[in-house]
C-alpha atoms as a PDB file:
ATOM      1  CA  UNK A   1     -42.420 -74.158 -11.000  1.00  0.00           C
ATOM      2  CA  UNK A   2     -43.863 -77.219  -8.856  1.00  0.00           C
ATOM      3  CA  UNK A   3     -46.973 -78.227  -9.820  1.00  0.00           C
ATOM      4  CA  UNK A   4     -49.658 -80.256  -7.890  1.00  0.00           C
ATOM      5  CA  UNK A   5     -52.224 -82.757  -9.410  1.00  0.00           C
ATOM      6  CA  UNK A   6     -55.598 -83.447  -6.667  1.00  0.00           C
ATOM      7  CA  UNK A   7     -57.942 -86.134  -8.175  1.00  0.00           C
ATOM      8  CA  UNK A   8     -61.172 -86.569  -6.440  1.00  0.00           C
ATOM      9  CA  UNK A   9     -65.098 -87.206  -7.611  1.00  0.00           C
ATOM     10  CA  UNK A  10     -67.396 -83.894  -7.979  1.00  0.00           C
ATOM     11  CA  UNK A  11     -71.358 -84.136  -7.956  1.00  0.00           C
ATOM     12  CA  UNK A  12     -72.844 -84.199 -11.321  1.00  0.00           C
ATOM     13  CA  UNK A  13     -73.673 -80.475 -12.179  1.00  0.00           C
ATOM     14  CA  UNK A  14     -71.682 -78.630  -9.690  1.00  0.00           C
ATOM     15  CA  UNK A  15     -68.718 -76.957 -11.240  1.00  0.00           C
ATOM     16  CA  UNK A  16     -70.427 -73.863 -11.100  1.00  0.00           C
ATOM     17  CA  UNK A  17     -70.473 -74.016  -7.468  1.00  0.00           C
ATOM     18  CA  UNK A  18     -67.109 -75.398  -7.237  1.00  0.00           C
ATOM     19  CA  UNK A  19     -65.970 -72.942  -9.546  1.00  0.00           C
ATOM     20  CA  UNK A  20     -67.397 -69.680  -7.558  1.00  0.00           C
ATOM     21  CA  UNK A  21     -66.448 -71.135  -3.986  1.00  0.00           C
ATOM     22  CA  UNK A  22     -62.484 -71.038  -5.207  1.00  0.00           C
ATOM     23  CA  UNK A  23     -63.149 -67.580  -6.543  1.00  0.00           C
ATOM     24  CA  UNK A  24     -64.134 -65.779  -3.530  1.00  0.00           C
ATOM     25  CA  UNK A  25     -61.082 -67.967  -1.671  1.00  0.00           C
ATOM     26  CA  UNK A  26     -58.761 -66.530  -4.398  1.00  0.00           C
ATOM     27  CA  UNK A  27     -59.994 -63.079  -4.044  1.00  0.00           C
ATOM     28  CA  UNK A  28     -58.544 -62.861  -0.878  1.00  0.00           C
ATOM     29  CA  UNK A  29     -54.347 -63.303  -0.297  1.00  0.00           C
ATOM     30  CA  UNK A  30     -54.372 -66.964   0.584  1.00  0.00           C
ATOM     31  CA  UNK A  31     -53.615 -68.007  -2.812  1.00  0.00           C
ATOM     32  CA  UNK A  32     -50.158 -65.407  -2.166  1.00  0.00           C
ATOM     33  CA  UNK A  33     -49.462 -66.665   1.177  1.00  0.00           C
ATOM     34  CA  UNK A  34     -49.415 -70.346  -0.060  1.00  0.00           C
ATOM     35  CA  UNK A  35     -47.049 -69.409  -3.083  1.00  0.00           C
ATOM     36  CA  UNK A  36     -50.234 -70.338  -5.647  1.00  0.00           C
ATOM     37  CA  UNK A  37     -49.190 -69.033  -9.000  1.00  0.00           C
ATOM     38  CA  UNK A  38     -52.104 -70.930 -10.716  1.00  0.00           C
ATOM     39  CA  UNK A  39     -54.937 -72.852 -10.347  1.00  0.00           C
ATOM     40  CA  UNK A  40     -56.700 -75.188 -12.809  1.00  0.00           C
ATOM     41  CA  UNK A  41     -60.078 -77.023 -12.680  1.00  0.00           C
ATOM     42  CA  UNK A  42     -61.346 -79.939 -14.728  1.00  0.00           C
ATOM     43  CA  UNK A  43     -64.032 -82.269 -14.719  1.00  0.00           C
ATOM     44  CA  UNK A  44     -64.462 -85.124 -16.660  1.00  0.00           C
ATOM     45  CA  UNK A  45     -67.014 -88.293 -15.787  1.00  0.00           C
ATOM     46  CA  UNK A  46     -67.582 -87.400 -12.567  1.00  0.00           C
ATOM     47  CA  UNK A  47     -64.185 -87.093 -11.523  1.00  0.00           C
ATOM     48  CA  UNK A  48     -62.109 -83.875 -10.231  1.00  0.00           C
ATOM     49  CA  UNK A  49     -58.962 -82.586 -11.369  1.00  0.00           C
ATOM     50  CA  UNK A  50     -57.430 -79.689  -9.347  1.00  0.00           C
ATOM     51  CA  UNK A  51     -54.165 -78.157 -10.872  1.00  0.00           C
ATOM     52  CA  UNK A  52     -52.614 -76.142  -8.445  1.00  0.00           C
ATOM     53  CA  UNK A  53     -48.660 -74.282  -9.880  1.00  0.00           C
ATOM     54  CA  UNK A  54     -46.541 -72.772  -7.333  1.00  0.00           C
ATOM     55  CA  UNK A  55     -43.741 -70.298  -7.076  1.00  0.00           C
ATOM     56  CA  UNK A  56     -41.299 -72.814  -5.960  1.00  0.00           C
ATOM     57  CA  UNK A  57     -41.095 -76.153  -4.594  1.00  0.00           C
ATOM     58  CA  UNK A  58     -41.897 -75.119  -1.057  1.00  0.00           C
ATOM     59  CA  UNK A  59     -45.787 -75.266  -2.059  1.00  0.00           C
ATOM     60  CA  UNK A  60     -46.471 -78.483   0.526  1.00  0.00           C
ATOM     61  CA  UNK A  61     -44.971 -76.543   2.897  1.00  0.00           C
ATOM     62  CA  UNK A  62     -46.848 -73.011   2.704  1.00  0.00           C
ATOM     63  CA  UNK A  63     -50.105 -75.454   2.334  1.00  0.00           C
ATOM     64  CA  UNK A  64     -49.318 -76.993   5.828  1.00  0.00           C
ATOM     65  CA  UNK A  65     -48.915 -73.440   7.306  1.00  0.00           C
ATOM     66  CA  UNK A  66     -52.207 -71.809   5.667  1.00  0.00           C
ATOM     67  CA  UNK A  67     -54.426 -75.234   6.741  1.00  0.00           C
ATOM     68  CA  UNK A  68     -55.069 -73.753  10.014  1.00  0.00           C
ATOM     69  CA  UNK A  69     -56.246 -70.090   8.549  1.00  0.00           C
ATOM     70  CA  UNK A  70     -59.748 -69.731   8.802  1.00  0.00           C
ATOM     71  CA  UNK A  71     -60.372 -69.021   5.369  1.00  0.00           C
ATOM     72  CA  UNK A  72     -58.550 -72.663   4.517  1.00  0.00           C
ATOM     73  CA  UNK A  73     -60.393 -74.467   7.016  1.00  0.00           C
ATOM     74  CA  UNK A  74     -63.993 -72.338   5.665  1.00  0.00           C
ATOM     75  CA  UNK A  75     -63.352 -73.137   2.155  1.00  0.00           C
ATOM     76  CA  UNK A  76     -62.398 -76.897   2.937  1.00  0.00           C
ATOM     77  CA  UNK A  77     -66.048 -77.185   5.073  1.00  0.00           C
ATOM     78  CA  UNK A  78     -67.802 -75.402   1.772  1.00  0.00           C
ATOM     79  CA  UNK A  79     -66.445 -78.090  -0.784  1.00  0.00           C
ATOM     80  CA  UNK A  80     -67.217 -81.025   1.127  1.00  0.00           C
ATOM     81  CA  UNK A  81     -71.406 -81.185  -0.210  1.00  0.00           C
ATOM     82  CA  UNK A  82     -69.457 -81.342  -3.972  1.00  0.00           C
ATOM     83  CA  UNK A  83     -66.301 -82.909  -3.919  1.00  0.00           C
ATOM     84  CA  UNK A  84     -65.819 -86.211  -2.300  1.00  0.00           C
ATOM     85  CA  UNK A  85     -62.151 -88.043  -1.635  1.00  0.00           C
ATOM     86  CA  UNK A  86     -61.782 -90.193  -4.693  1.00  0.00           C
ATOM     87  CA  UNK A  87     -61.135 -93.266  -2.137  1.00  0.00           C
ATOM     88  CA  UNK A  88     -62.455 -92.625   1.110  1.00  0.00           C
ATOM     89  CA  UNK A  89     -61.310 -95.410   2.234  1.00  0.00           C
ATOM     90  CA  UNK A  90     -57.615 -94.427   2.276  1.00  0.00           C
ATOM     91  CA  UNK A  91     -57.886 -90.836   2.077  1.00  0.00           C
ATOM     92  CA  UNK A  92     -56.704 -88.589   5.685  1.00  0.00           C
ATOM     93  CA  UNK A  93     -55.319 -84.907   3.640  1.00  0.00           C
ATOM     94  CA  UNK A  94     -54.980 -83.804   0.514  1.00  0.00           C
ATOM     95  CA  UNK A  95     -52.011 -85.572   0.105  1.00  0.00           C
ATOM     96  CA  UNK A  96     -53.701 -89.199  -0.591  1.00  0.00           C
ATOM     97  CA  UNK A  97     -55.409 -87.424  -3.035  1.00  0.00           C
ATOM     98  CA  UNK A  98     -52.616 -85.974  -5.206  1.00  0.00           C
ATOM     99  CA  UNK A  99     -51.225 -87.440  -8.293  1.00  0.00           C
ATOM    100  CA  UNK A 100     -48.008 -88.762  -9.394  1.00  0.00           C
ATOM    101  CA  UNK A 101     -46.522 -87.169 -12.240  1.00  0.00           C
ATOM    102  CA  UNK A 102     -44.620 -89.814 -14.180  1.00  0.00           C
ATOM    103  CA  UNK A 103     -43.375 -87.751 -17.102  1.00  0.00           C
ATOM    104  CA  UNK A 104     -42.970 -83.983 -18.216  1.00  0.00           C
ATOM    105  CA  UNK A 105     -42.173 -82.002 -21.159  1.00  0.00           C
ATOM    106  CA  UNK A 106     -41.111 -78.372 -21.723  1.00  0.00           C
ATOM    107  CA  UNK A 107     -41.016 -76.536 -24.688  1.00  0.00           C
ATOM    108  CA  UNK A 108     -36.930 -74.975 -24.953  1.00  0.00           C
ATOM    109  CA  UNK A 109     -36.632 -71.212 -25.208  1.00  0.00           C
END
């Protein structure tokens, strides 16, 4: 499973929001189409945390192909009054705002 870390800052109080706009989006098949096994949100201090596990390692790649969909480009446009880049300076796609994972652990069967 390849997993995918997005850090960004959230507007004090609006998880709810947040939490509701990614529900309707994965309602529909998107989350299918982009090989989305599971997603995770977290807050803490202001900041963002979205926790996104794919099938397989080709989740980048499906993400590239769905950014044009409608619904991807909609639910982008919806977020942006709540979430903001965590450096806008620097930031162009999700990828300047994704996390490096510097260690992992797995429980053996």
């Amino acid at each position: 499973m390849h997993s995918t870390l997005i850090v960004a800052r959230m507007e004090p109080g609006a998880s709810t929001d947040v939490a509701a706009l990614f529900g309707t989006f994965d309602e529909t098949d998107m989350p299918h189409l982009m090989g989305t096994r599971r997603r995770q949100l977290f807050t803490y201090r202001g900041l963002y945390f979205h926790l996104q596990d794919f099938n397989s390692d080709n989740g980048g790649e499906l993400i590239e192909k769905a950014k044009t969909d409608p619904r991807f480009v909609a639910i982008s446009e919806d977020l942006k009054p709540y979430i903001e880049a965590y450096d806008p300076k620097t930031w162009r796609s999700p990828a300047d705002a994704m996390a490096t994972r510097f260690y992992n652990w797995e429980a053996s069967a």
